[in-house]
N, C-alpha and C. Protein backbone atom coordinates (compact mmCIF):
# COMPACT_ATOMS: atom_id res chain seq x y z
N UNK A 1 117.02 39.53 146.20
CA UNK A 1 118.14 40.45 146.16
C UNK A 1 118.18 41.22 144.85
N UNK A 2 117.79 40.73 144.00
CA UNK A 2 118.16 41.25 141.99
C UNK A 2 117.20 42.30 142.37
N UNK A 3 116.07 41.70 142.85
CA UNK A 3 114.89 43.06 143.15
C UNK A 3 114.72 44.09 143.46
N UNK A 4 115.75 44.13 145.07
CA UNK A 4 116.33 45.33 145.64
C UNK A 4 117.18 46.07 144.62
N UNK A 5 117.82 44.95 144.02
CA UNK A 5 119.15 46.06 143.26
C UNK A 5 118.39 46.79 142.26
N UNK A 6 117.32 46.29 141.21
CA UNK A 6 116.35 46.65 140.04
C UNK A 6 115.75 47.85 140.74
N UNK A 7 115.34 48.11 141.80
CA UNK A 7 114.85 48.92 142.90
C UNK A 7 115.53 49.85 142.77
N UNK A 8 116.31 50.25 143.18
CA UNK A 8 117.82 50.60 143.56
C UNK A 8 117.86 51.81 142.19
N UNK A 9 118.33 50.63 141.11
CA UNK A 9 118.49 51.16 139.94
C UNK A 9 117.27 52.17 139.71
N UNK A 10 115.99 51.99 139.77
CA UNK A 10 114.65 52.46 139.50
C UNK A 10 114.69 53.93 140.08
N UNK A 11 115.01 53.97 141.50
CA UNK A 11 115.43 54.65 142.00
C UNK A 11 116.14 56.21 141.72
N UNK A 12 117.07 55.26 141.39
CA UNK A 12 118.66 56.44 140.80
C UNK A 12 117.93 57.00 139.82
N UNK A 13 117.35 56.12 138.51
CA UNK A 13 117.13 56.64 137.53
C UNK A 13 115.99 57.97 137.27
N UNK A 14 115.22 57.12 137.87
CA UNK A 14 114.43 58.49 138.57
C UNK A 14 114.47 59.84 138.76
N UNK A 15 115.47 59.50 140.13
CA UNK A 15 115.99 61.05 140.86
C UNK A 15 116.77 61.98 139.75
N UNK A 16 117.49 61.01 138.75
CA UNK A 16 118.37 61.82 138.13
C UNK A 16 117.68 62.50 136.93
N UNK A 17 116.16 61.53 136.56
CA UNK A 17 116.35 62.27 135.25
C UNK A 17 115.05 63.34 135.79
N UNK A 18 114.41 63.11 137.20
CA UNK A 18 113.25 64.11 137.46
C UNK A 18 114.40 65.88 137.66
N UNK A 19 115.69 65.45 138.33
CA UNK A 19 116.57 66.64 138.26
C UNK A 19 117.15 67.15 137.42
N UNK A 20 117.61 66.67 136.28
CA UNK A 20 117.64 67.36 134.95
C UNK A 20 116.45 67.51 134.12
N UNK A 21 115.47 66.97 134.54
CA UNK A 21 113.68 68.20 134.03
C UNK A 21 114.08 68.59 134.54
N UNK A 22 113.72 69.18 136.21
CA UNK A 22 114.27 71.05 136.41
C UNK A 22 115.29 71.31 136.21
N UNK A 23 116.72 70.84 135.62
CA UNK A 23 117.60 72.07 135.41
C UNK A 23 117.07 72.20 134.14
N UNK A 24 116.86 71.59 133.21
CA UNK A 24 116.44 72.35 131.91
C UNK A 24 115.10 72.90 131.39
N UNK A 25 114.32 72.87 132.19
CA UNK A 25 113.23 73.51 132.55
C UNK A 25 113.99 74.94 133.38
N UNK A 26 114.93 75.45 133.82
CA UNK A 26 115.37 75.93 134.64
C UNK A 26 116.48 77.20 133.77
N UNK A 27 117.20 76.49 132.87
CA UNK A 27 117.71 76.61 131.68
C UNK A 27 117.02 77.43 130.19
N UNK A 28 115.67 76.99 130.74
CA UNK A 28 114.29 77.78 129.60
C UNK A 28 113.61 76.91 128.18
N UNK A 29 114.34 75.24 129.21
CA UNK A 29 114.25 74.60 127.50
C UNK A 29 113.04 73.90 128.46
N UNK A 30 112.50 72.67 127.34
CA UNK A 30 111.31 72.27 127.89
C UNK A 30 112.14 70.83 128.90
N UNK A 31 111.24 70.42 130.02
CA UNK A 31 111.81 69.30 130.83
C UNK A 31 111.45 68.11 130.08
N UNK A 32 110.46 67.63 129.20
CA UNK A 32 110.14 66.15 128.76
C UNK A 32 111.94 65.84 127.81
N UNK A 33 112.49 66.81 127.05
CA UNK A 33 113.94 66.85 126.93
C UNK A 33 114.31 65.73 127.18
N UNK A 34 114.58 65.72 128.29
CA UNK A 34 115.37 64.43 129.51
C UNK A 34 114.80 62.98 128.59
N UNK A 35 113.44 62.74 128.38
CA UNK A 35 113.48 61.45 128.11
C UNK A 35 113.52 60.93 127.03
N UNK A 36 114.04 61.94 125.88
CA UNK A 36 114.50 61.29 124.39
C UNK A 36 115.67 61.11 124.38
N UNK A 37 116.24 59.76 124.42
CA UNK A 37 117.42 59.65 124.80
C UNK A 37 118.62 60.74 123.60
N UNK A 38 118.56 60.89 122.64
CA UNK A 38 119.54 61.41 121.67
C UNK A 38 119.01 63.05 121.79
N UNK A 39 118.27 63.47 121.61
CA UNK A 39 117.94 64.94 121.49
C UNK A 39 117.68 65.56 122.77
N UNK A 40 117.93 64.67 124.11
CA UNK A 40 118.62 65.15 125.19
C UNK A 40 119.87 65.80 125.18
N UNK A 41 120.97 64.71 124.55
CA UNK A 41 122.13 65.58 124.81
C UNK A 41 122.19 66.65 123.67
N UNK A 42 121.46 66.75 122.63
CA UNK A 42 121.64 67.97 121.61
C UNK A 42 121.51 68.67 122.87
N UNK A 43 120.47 69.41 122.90
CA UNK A 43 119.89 70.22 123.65
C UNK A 43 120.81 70.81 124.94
N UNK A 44 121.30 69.69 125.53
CA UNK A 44 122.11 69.70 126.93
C UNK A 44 123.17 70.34 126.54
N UNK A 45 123.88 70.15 125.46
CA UNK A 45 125.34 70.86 124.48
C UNK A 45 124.69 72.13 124.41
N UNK A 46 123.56 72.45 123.84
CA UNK A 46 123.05 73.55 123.13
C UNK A 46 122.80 74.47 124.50
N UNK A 47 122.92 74.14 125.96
CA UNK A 47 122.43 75.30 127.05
C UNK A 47 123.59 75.21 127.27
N UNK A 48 124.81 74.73 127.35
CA UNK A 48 126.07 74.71 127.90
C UNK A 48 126.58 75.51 126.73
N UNK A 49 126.00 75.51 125.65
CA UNK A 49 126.76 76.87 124.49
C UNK A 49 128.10 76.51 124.00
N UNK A 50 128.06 75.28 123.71
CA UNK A 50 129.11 74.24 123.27
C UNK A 50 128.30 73.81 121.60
N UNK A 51 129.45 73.55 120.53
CA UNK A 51 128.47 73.23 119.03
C UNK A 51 127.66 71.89 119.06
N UNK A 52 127.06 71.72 118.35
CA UNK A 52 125.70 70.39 118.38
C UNK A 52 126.74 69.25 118.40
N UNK A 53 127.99 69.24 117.23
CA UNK A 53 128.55 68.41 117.08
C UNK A 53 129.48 67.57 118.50
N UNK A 54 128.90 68.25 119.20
CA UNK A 54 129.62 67.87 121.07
C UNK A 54 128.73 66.85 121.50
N UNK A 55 127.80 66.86 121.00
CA UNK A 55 126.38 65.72 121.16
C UNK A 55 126.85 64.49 120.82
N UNK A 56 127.97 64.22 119.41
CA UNK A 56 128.32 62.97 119.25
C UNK A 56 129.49 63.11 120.09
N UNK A 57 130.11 63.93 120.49
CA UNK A 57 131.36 63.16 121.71
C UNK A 57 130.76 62.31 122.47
N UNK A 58 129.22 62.39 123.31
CA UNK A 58 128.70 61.88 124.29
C UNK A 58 128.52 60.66 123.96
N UNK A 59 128.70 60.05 122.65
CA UNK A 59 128.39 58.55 122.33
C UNK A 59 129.19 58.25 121.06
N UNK A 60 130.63 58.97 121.68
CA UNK A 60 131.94 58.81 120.91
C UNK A 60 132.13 57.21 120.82
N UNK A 61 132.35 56.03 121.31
CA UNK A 61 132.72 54.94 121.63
C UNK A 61 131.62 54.64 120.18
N UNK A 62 130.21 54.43 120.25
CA UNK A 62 129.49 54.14 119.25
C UNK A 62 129.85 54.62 117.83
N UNK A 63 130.42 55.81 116.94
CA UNK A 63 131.28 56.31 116.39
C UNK A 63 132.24 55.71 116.08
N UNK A 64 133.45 55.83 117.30
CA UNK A 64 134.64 55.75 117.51
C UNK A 64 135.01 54.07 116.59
N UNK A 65 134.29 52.97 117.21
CA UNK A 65 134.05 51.78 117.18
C UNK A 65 134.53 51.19 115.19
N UNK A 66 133.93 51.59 114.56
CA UNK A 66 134.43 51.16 113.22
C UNK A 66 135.10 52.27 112.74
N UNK A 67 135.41 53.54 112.92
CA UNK A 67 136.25 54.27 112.46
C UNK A 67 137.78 53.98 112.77
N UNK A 68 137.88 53.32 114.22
CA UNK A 68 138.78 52.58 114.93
C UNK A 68 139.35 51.57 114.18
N UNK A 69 138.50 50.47 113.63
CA UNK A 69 138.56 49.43 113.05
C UNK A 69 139.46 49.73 111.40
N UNK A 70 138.73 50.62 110.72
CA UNK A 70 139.14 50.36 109.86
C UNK A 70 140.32 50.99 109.98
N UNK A 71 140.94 52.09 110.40
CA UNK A 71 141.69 52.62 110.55
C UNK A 71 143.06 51.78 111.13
N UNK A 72 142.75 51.01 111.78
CA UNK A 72 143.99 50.05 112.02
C UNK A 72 143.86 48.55 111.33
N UNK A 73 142.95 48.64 110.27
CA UNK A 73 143.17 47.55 109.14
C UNK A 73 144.11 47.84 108.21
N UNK A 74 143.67 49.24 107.90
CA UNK A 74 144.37 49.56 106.41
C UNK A 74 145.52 50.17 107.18
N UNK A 75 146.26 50.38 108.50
CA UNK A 75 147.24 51.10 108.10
C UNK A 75 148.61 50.13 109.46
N UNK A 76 147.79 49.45 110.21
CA UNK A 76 149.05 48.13 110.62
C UNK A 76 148.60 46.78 110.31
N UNK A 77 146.84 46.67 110.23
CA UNK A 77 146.98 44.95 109.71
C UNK A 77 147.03 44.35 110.49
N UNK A 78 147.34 43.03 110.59
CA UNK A 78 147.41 42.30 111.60
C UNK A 78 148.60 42.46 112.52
N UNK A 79 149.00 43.04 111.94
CA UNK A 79 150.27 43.38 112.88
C UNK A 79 149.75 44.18 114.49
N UNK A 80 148.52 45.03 114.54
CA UNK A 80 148.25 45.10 115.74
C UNK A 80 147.51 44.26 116.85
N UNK A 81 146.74 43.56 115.71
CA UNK A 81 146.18 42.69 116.60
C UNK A 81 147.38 41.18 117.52
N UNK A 82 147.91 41.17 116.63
CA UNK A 82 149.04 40.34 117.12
C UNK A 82 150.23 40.74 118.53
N UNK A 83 150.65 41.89 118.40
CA UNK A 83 151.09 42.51 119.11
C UNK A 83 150.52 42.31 120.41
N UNK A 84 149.26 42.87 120.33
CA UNK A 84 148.70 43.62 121.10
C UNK A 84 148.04 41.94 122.49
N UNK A 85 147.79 41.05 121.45
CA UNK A 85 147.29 39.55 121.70
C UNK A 85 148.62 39.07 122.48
N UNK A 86 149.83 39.47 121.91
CA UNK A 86 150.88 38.81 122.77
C UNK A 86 151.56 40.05 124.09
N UNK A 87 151.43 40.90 123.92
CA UNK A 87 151.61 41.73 125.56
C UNK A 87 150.28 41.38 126.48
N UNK A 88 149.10 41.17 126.12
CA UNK A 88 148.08 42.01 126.73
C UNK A 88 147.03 40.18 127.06
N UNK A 89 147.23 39.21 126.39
CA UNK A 89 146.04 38.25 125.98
C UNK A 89 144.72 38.75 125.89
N UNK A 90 144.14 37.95 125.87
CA UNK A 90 142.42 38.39 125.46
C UNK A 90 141.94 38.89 126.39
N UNK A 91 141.93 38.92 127.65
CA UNK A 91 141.26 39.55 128.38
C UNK A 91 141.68 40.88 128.55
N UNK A 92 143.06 41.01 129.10
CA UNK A 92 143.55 42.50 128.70
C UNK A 92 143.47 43.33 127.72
N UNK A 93 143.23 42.27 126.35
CA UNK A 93 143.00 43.17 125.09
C UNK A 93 141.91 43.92 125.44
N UNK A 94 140.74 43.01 125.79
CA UNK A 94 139.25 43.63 125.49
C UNK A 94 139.27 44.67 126.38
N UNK A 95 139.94 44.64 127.57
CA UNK A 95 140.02 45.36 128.89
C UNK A 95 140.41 46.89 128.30
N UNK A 96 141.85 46.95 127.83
CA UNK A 96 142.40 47.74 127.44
C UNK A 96 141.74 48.69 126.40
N UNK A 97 140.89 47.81 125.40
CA UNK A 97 140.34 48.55 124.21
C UNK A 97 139.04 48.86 124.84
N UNK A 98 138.42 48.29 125.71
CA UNK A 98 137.36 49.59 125.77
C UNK A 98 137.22 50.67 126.86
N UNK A 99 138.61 50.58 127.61
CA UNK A 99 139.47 51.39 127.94
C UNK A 99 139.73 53.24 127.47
N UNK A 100 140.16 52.91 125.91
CA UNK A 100 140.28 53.48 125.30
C UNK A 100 139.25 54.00 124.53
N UNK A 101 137.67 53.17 124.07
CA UNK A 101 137.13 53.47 123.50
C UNK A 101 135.62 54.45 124.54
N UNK A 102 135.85 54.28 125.46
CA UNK A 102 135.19 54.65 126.69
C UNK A 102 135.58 56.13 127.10
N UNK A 103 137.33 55.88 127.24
CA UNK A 103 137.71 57.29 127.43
C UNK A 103 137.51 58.48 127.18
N UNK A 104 137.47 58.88 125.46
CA UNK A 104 136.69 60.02 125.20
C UNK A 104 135.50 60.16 125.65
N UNK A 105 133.93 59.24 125.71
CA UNK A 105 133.36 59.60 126.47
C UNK A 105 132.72 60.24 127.55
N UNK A 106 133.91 59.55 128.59
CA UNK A 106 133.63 60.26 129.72
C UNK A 106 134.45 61.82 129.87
N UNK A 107 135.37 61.88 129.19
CA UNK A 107 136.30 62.90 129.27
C UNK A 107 135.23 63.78 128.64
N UNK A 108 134.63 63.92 127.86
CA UNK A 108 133.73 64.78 127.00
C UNK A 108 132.48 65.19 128.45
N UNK A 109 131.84 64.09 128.77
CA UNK A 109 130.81 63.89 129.56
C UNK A 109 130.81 64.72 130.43
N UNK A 110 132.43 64.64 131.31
CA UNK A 110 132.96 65.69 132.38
C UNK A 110 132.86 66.94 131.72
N UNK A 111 133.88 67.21 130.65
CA UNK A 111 133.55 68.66 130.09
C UNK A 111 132.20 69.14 130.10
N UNK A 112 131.12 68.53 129.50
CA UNK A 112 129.93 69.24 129.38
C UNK A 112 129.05 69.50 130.72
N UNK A 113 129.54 68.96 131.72
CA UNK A 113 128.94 69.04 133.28
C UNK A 113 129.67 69.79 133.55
N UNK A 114 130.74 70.13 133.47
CA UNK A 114 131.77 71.18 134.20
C UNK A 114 131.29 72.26 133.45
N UNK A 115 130.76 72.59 132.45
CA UNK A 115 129.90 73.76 132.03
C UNK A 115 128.60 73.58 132.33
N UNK A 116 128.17 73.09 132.23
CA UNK A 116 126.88 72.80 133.02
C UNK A 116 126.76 73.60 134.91
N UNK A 117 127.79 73.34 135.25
CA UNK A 117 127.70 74.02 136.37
C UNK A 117 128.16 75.11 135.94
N UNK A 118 128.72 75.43 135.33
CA UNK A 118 129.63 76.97 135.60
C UNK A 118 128.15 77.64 134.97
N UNK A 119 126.88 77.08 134.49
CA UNK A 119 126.07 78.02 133.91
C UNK A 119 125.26 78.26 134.99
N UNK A 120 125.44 77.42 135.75
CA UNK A 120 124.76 77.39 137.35
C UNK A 120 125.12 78.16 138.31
N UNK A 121 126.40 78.53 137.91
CA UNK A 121 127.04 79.50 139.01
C UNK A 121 128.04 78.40 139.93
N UNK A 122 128.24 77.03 139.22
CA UNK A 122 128.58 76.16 140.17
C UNK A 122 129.80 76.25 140.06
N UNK A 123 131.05 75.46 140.83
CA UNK A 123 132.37 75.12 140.65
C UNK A 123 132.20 74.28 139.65
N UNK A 124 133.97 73.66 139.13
CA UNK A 124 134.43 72.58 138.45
C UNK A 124 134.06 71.75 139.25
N UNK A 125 134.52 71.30 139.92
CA UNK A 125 134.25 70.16 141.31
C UNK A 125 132.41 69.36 141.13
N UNK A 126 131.90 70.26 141.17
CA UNK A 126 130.34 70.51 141.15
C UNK A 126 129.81 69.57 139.92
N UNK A 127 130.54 69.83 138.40
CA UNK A 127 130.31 69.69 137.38
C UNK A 127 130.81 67.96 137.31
N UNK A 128 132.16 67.90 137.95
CA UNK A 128 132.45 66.60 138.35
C UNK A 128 131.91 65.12 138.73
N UNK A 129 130.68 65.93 140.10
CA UNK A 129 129.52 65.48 140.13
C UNK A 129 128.54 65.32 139.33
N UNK A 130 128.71 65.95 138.91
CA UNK A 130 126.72 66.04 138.07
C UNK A 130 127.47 64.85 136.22
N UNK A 131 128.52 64.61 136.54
CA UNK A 131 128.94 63.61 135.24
C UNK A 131 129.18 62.15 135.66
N UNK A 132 129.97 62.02 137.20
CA UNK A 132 129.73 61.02 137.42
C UNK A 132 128.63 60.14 138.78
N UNK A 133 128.31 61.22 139.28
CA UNK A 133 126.78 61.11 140.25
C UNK A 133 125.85 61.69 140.17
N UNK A 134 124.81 61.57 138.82
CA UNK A 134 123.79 62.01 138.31
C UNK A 134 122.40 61.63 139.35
N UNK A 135 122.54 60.79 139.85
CA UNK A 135 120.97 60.71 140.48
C UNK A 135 121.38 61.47 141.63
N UNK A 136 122.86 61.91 142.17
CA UNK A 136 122.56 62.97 143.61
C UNK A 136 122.75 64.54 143.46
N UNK A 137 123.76 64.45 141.63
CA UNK A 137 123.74 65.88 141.66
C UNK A 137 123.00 66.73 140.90
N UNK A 138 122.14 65.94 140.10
CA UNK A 138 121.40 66.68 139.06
C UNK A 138 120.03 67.20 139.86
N UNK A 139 119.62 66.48 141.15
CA UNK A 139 118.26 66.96 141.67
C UNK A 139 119.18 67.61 142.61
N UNK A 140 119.93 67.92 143.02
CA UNK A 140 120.41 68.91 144.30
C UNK A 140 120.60 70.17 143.03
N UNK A 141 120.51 70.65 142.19
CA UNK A 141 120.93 71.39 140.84
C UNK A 141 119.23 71.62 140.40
N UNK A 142 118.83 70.51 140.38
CA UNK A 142 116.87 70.99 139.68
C UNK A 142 116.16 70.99 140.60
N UNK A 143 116.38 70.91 141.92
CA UNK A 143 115.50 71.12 143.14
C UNK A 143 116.16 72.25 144.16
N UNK A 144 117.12 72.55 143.99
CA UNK A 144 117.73 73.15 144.88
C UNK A 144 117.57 74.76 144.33
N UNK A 145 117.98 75.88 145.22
CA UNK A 145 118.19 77.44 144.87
C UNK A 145 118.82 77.75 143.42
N UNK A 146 119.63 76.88 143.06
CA UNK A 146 120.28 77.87 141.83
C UNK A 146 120.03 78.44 140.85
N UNK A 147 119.96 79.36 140.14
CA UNK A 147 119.45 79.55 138.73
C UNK A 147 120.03 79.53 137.60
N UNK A 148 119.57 79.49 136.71
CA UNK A 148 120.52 79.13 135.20
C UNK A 148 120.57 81.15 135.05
N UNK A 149 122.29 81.33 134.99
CA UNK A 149 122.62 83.02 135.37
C UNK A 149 123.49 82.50 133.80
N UNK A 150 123.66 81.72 133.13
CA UNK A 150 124.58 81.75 132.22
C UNK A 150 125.58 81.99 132.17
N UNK A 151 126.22 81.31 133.47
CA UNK A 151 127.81 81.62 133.80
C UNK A 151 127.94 82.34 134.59
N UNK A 152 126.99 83.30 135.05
CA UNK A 152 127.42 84.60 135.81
C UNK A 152 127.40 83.96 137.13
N UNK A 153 128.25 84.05 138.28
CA UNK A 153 128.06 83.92 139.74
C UNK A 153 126.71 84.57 140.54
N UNK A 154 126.29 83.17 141.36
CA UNK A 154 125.22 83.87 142.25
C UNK A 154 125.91 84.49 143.22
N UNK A 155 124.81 85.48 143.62
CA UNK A 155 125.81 86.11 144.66
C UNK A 155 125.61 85.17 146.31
N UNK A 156 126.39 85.24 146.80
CA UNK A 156 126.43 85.04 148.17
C UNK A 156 125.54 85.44 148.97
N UNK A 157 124.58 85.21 149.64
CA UNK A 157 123.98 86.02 150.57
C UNK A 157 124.90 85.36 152.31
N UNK A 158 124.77 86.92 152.81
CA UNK A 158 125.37 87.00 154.14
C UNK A 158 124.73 87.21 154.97
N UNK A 159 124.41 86.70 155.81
CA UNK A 159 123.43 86.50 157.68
C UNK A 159 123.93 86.97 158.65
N UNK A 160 124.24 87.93 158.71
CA UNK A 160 124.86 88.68 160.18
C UNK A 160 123.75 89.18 161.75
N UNK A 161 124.20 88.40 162.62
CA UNK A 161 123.21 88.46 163.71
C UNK A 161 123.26 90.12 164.13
């Protein structure tokens, strides 16, 4: 069963990152891109025409993580951890905090796919996809008709019998 699922996973990972080579091959940047994990998302910020510094939103939590820390040492102390230990116990704590430390993440993640499509000519909706279903929307996006128009709408074509 672990096998199928490792499978599975092998799979996804695949589809998603052979479809973002063609969108950014598509985009005009080079496709090997995709498999450096950190100077992927430069790059990915840099065709969406968003500043470099949008690259660390994408691994805000890693960041976030001791800036977090110290920041509620020096300015409640134990006073939050206590609090927080008696509404929430330990499991809710941890629950809750990476909750929070996760959040920007994905909130960022969405933003940069929701431009990501709009450079596609795509909807918001579209962009939605391609942040949180990468192995189905990034190859329907690098295999499929669209072109990188830089925001501009494709046009419609119409079939009249």
């Amino acid at each position: 069963m672990e096998f199928v699922l490792y499978l599975l996973y092998l799979v996804a990972a695949v589809a998603a990152a052979a479809g973002a080579w063609r969108d950014f091959e598509k985009a005009g940047k080079p496709g090997w891109v995709v498999l450096v994990p950190v100077y992927n998302a430069v790059v990915l910020v840099e065709i969406v025409g968003k500043p470099v510094w949008w690259a660390v939103m994408l691994f805000l939590p890693c960041a976030q993580v001791p800036v977090f820390a110290i920041v509620a040492y020096v300015v409640w102390g134990d006073r939050l951890l206590k609090v927080f230990a008696g509404w929430l116990g330990g499991f809710w704590l941890g629950l809750t905090l990476l909750a929070v430390l996760l959040a920007p993440m994905v909130v960022s993640a969405v933003l940069v796919c929701i431009e990501l499509a709009k450079k596609f000519g795509k909807e918001r909706g579209y962009g939605v996809g391609l942040a949180l279903l990468p192995p189905v929307f990034f190859p329907m996006l690098g295999f499929g008709t669209d072109r990188f128009a830089n925001g501009a709408r494709s046009p419609r074509i119409v079939y009249h019998d």
